[in-house]
Protein backbone atom coordinates (compact mmCIF):
# COMPACT_ATOMS: atom_id res chain seq x y z
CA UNK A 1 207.22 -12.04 118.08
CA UNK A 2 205.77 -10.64 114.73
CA UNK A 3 203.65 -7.71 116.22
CA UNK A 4 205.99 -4.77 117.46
CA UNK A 5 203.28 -3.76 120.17
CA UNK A 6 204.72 -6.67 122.50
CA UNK A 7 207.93 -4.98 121.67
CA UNK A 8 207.24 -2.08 123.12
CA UNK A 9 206.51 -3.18 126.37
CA UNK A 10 209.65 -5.15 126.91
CA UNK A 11 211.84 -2.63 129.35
CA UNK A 12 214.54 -4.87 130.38
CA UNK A 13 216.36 -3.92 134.23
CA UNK A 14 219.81 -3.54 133.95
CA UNK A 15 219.93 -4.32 137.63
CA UNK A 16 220.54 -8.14 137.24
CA UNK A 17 220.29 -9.13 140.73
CA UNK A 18 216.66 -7.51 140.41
CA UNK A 19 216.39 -9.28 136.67
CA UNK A 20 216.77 -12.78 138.28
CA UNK A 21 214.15 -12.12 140.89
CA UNK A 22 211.77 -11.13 138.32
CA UNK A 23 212.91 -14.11 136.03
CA UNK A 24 212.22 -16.37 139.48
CA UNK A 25 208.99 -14.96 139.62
CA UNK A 26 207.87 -14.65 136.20
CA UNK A 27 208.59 -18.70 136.12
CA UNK A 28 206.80 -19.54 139.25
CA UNK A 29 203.78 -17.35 137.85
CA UNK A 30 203.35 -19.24 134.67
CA UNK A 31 203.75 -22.23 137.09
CA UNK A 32 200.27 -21.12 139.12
CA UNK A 33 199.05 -20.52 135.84
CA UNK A 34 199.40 -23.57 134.25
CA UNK A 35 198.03 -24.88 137.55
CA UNK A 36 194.96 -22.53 137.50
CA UNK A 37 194.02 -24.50 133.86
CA UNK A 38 192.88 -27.16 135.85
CA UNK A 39 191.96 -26.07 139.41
CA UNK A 40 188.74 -24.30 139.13
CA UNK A 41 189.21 -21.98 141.98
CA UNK A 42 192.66 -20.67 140.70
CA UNK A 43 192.74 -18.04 138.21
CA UNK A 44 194.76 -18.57 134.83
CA UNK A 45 194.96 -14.82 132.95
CA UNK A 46 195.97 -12.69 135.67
CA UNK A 47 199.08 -15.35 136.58
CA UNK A 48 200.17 -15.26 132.70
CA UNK A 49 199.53 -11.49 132.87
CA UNK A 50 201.79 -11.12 135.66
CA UNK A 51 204.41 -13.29 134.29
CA UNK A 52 204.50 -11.19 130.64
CA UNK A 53 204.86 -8.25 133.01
CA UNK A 54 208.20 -9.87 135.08
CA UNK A 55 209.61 -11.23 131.54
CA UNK A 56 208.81 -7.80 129.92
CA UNK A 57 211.36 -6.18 132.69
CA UNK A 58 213.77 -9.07 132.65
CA UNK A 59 214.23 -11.32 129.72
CA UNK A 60 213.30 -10.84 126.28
CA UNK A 61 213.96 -14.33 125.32
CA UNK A 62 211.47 -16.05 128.14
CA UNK A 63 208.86 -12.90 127.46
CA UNK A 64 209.14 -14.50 123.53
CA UNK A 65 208.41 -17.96 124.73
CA UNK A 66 205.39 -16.88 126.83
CA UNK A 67 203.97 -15.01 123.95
CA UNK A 68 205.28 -17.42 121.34
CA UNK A 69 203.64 -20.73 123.68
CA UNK A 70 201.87 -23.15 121.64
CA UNK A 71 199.69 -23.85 124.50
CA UNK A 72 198.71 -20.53 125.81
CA UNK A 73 200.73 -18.14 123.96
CA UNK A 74 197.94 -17.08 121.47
CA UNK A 75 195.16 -16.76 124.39
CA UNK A 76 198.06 -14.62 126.34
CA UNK A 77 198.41 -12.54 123.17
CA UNK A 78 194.99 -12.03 122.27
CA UNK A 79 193.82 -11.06 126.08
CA UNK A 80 196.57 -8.64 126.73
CA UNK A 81 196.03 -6.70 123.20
CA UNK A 82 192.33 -6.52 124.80
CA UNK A 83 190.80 -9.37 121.56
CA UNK A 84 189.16 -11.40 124.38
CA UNK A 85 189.28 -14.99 124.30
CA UNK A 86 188.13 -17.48 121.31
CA UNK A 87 184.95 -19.45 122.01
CA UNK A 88 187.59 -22.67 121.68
CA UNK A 89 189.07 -21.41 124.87
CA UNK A 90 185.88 -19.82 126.38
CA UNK A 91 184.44 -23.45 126.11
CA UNK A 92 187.52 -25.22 127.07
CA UNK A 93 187.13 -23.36 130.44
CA UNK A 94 184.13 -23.69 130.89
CA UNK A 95 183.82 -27.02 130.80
CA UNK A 96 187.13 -27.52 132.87
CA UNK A 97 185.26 -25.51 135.38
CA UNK A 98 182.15 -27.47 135.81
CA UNK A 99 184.07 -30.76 135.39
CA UNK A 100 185.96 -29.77 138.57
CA UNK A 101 183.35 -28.39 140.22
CA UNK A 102 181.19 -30.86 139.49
CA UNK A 103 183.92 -33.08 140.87
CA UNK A 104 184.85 -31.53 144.15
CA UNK A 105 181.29 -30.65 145.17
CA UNK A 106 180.52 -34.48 144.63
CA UNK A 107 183.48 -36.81 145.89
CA UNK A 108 185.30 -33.92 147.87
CA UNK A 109 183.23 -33.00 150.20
CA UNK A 110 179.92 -33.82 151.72
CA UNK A 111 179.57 -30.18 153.54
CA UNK A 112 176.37 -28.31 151.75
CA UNK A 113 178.00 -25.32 152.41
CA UNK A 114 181.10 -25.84 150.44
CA UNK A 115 179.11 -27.31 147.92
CA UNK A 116 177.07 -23.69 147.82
CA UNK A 117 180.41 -21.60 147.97
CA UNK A 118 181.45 -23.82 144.85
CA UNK A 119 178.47 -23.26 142.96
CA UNK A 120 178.44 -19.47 143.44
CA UNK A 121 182.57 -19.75 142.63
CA UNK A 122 181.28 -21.59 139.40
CA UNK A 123 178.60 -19.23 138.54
CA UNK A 124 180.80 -16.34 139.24
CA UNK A 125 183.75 -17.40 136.91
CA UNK A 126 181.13 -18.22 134.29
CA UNK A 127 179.69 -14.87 134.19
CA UNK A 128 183.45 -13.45 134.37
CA UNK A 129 184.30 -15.54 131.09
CA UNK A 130 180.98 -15.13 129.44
CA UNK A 131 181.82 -11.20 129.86
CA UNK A 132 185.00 -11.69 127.96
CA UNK A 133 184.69 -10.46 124.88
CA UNK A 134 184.73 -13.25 122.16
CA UNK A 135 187.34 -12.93 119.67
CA UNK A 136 187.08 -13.77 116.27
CA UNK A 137 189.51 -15.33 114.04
């Protein structure tokens, strides 16, 4: 945790009934998260967003780890300080996108209209992350 603006966001509760809950959630969060790196449909920012935000009020030491991730911690970091994403990760999702997409619209269904609604979900995401701006190392 080198960079004291994380710091400043951590407000921990002293309420620890209410610290648990948001230690609960926080985990189950990162959870969807991690699940949204491989399900097209399922966002992956806005669950590690809202985890930082539960760890920020209830544990210093799991709002470290998040930041601190080897897997995800840097993109967290970099997207919350408003740095955008690297291409590495733009391209990363990209390409998990349309490899699941690809997927589901062609062994997961045979309905053209869920193959449409896909497409459009595909196209949409892409334009989202394309409108991330790229960060530079």
């Amino acid at each position: 945790m080198n960079n004291p603006e994380n710091i400043k966001e951590l407000k921990i509760h002293s309420n620890p009934l209410l610290r648990w809950i948001l230690i609960i959630s926080g985990v189950l969060l990162v959870g969807i998260g991690i699940l949204g790196m491989f399900l097209p449909i399922l966002p992956t920012t806005v669950f590690f967003l809202l985890a930082a935000w539960c760890f920020a009020r209830s544990s210093e030491k799991f709002y470290k780890w998040l930041h601190e991730n080897r897997l995800f911690g840097k993109y967290l970091s970099n997207y919350s300080r408003g740095n955008g994403m690297t291409l590495k990760s733009k391209a990363f999702s990209l390409s998990v996108l349309w490899l699941g997409i690809g997927y589901s619209s062609i062994f997961a269904t045979s309905l053209l209209y869920v193959r449409i609604l896909l497409l459009l979900i595909a196209v949409a995401v892409t334009w989202h992350i394309l409108a991330i701006k790229t960060f530079r190392e």
